[in-house]
N, C-alpha and C. Protein backbone atom coordinates (compact mmCIF):
# COMPACT_ATOMS: atom_id res chain seq x y z
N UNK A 1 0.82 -1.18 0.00
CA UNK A 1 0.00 0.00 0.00
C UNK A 1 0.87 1.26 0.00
N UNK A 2 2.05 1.40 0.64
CA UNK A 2 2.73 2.40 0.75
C UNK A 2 3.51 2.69 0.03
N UNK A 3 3.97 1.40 -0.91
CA UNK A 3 4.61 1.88 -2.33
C UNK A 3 3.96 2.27 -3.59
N UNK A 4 2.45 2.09 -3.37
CA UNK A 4 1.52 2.69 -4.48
C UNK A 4 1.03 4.22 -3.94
N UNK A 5 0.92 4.46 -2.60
CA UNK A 5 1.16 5.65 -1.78
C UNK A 5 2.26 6.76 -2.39
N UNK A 6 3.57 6.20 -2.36
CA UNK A 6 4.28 6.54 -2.54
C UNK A 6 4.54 7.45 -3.85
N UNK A 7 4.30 6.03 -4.99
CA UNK A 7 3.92 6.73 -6.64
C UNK A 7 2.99 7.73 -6.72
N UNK A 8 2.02 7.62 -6.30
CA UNK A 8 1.15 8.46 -6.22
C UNK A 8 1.31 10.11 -5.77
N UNK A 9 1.71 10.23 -4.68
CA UNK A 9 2.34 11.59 -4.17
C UNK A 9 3.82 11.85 -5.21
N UNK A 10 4.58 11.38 -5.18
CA UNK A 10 5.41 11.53 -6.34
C UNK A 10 4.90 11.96 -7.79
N UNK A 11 4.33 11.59 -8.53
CA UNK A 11 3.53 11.90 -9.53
C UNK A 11 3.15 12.90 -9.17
N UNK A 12 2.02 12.87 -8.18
CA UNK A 12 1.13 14.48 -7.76
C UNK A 12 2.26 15.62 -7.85
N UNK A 13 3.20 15.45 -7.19
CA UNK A 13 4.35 16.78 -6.89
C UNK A 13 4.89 16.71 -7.97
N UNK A 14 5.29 15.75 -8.84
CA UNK A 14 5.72 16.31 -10.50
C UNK A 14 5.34 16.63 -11.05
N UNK A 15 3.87 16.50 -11.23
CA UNK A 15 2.90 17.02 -12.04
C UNK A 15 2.40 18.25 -11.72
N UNK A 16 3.06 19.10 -10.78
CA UNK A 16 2.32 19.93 -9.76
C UNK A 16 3.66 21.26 -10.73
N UNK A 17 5.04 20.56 -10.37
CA UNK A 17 6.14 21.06 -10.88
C UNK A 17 6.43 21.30 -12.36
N UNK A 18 6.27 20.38 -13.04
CA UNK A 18 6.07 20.10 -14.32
C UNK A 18 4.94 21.73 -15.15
N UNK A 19 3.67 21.67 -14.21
CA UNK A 19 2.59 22.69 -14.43
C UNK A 19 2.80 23.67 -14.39
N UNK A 20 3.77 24.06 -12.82
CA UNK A 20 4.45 25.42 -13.01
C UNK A 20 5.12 25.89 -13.62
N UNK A 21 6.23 24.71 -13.97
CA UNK A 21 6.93 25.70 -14.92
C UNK A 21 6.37 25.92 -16.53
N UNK A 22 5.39 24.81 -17.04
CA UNK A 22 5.44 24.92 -18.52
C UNK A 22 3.97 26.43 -18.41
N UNK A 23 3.19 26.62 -17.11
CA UNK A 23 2.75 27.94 -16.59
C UNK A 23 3.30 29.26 -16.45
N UNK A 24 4.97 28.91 -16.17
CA UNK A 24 5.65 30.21 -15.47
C UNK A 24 4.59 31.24 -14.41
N UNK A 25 4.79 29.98 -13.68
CA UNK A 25 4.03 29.74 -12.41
C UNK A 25 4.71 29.25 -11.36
N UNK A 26 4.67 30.26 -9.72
CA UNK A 26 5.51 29.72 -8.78
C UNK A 26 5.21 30.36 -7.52
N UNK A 27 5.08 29.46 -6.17
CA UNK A 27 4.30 29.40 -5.37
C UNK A 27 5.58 30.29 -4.43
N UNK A 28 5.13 30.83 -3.51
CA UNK A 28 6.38 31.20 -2.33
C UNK A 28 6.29 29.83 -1.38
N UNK A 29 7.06 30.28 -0.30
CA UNK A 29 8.13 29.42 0.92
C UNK A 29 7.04 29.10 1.43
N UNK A 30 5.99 29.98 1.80
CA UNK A 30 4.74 29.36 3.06
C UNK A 30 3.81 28.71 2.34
N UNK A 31 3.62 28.69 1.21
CA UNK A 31 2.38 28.19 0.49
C UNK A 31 3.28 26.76 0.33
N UNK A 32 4.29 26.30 0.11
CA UNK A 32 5.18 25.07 -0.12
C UNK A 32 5.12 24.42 1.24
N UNK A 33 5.53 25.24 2.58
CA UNK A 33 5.56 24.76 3.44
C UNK A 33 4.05 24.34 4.50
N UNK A 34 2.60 25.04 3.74
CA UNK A 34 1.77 24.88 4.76
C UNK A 34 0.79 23.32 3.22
N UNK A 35 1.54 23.70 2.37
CA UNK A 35 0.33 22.38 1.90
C UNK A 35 1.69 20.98 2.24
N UNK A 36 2.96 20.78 2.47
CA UNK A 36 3.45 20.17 2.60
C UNK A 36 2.94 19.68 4.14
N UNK A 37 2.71 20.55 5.21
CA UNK A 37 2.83 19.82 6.49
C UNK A 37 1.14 19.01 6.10
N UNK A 38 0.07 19.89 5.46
CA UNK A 38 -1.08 19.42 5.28
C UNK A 38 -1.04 17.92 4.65
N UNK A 39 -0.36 17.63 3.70
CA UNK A 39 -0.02 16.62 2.66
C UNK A 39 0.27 15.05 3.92
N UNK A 40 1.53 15.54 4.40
CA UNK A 40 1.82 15.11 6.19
C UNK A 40 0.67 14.56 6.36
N UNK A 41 0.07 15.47 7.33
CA UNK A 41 -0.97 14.93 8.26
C UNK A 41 -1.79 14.11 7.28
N UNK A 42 -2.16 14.46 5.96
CA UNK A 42 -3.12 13.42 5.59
C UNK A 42 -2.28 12.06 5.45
N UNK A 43 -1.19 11.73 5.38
CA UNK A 43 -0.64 10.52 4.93
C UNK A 43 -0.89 10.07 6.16
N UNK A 44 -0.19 10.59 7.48
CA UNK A 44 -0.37 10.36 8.69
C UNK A 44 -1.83 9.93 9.47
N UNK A 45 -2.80 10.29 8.66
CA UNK A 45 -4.07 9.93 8.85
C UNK A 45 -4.35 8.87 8.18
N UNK A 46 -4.43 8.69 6.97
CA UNK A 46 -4.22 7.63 6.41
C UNK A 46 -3.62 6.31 6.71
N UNK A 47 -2.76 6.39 7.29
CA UNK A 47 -1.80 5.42 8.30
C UNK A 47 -2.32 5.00 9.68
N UNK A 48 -2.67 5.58 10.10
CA UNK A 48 -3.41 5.33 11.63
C UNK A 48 -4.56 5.30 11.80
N UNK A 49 -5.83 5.36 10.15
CA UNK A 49 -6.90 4.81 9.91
C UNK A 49 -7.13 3.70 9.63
N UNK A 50 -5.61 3.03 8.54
CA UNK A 50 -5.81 1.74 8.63
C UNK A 50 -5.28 0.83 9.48
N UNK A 51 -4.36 1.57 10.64
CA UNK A 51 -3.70 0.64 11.54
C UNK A 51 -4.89 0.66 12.72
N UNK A 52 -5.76 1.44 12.66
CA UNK A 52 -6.98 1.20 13.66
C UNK A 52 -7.54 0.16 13.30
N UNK A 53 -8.12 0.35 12.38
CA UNK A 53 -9.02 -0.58 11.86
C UNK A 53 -8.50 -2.26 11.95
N UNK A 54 -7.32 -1.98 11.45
CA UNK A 54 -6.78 -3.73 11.47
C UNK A 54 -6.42 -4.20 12.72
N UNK A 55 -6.64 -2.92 13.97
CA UNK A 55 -6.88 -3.39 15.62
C UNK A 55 -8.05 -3.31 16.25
N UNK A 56 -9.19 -3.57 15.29
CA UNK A 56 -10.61 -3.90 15.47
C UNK A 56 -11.00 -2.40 16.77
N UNK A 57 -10.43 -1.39 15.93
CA UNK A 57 -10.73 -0.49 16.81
C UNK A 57 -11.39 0.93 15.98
N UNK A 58 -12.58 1.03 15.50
CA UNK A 58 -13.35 1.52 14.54
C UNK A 58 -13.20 3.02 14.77
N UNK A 59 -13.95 2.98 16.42
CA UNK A 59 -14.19 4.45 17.03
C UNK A 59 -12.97 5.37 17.29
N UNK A 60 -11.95 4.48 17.10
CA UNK A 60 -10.24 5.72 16.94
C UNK A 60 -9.87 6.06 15.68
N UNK A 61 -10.34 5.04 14.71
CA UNK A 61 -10.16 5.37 13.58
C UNK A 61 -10.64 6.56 12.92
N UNK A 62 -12.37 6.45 13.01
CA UNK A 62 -13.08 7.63 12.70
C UNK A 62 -12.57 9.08 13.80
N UNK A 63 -12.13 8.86 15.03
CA UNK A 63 -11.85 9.95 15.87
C UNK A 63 -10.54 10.75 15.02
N UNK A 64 -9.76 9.73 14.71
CA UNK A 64 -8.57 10.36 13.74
C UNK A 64 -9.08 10.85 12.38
N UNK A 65 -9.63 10.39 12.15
CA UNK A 65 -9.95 10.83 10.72
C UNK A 65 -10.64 12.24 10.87
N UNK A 66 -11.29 12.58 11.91
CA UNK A 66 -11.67 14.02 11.79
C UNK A 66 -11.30 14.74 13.26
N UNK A 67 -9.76 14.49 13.87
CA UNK A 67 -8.92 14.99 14.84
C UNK A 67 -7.98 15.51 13.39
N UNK A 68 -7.56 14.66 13.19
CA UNK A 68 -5.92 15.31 12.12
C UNK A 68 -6.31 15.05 10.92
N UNK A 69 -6.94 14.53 10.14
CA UNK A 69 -7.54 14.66 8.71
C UNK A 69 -7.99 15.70 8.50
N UNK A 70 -9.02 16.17 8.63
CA UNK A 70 -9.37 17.39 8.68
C UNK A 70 -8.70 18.71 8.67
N UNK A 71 -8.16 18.57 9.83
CA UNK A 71 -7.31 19.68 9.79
C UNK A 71 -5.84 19.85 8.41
N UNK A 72 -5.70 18.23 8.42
CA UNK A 72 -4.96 18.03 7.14
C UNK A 72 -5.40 18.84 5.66
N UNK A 73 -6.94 18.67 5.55
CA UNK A 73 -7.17 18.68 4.61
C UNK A 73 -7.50 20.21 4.31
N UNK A 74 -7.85 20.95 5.09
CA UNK A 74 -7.60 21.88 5.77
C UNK A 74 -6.45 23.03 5.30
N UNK A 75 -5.46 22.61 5.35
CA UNK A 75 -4.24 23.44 5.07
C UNK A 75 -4.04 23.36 3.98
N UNK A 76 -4.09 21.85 2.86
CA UNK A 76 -4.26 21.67 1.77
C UNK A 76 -4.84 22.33 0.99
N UNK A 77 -6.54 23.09 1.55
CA UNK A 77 -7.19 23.73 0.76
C UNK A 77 -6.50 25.01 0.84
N UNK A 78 -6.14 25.68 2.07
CA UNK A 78 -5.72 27.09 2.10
C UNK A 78 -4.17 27.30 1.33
N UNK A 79 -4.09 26.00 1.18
CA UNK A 79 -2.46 26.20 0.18
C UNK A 79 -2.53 26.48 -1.08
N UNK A 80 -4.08 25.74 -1.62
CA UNK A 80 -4.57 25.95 -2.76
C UNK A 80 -4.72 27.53 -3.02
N UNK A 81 -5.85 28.13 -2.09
CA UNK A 81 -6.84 29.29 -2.02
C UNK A 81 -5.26 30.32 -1.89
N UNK A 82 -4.04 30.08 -1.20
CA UNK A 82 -3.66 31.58 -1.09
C UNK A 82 -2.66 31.10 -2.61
N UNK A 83 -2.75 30.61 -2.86
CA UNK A 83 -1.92 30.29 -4.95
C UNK A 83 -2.74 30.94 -5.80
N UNK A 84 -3.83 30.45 -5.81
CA UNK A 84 -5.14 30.92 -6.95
C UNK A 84 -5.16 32.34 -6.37
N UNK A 85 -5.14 32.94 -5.11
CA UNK A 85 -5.43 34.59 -5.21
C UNK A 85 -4.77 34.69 -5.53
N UNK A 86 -3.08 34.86 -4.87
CA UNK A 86 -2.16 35.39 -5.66
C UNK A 86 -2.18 35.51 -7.34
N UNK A 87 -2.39 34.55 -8.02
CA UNK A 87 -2.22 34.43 -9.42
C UNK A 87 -3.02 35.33 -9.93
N UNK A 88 -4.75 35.21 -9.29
CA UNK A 88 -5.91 35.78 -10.35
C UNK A 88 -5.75 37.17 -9.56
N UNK A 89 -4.56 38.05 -7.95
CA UNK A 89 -4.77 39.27 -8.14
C UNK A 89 -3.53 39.75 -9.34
N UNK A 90 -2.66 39.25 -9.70
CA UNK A 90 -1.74 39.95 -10.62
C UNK A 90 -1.77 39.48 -11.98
């Protein structure tokens, strides 16, 4: 699972890189650094949803999933939202 995990986020961030530049398009330091920790927590959620589950323990699973998922997903969007202003104010 974690080596198809793996491809997957890899791809996403090349394809992310790849966009910017054939865009001449480019994000600053905090927008890199707040969807990266977001990116984090979701893998990290992801990980300790299915290690709940495979310890027949349902109600921690779902507690994680909207303790640090959320908030994961969360930063992800605002990493998005402060890229797209920047771009569409200049």
């Amino acid at each position: 699972m974690w080596f198809t995990i793996g491809i997957l986020v890899g791809a996403l961030i090349l394809g992310l890189v790849w966009l910017m530049k054939r865009n001449n398009f480019s994000m600053t330091w905090y927008e890199w650094l707040i969807g990266a920790i977001g990116l984090l927590m979701l893998l990290f959620t992801i990980q300790n949803y299915f290690a709940s589950l495979a310890e027949i323990e349902p109600k921690a699973a779902y507690m994680f999933l909207l303790v640090v998922g959320l908030p994961g997903l969360i930063l992800l969007a605002l990493a998005w939202q402060l890229a797209a202003r920047r771009v569409k104010k200049a």
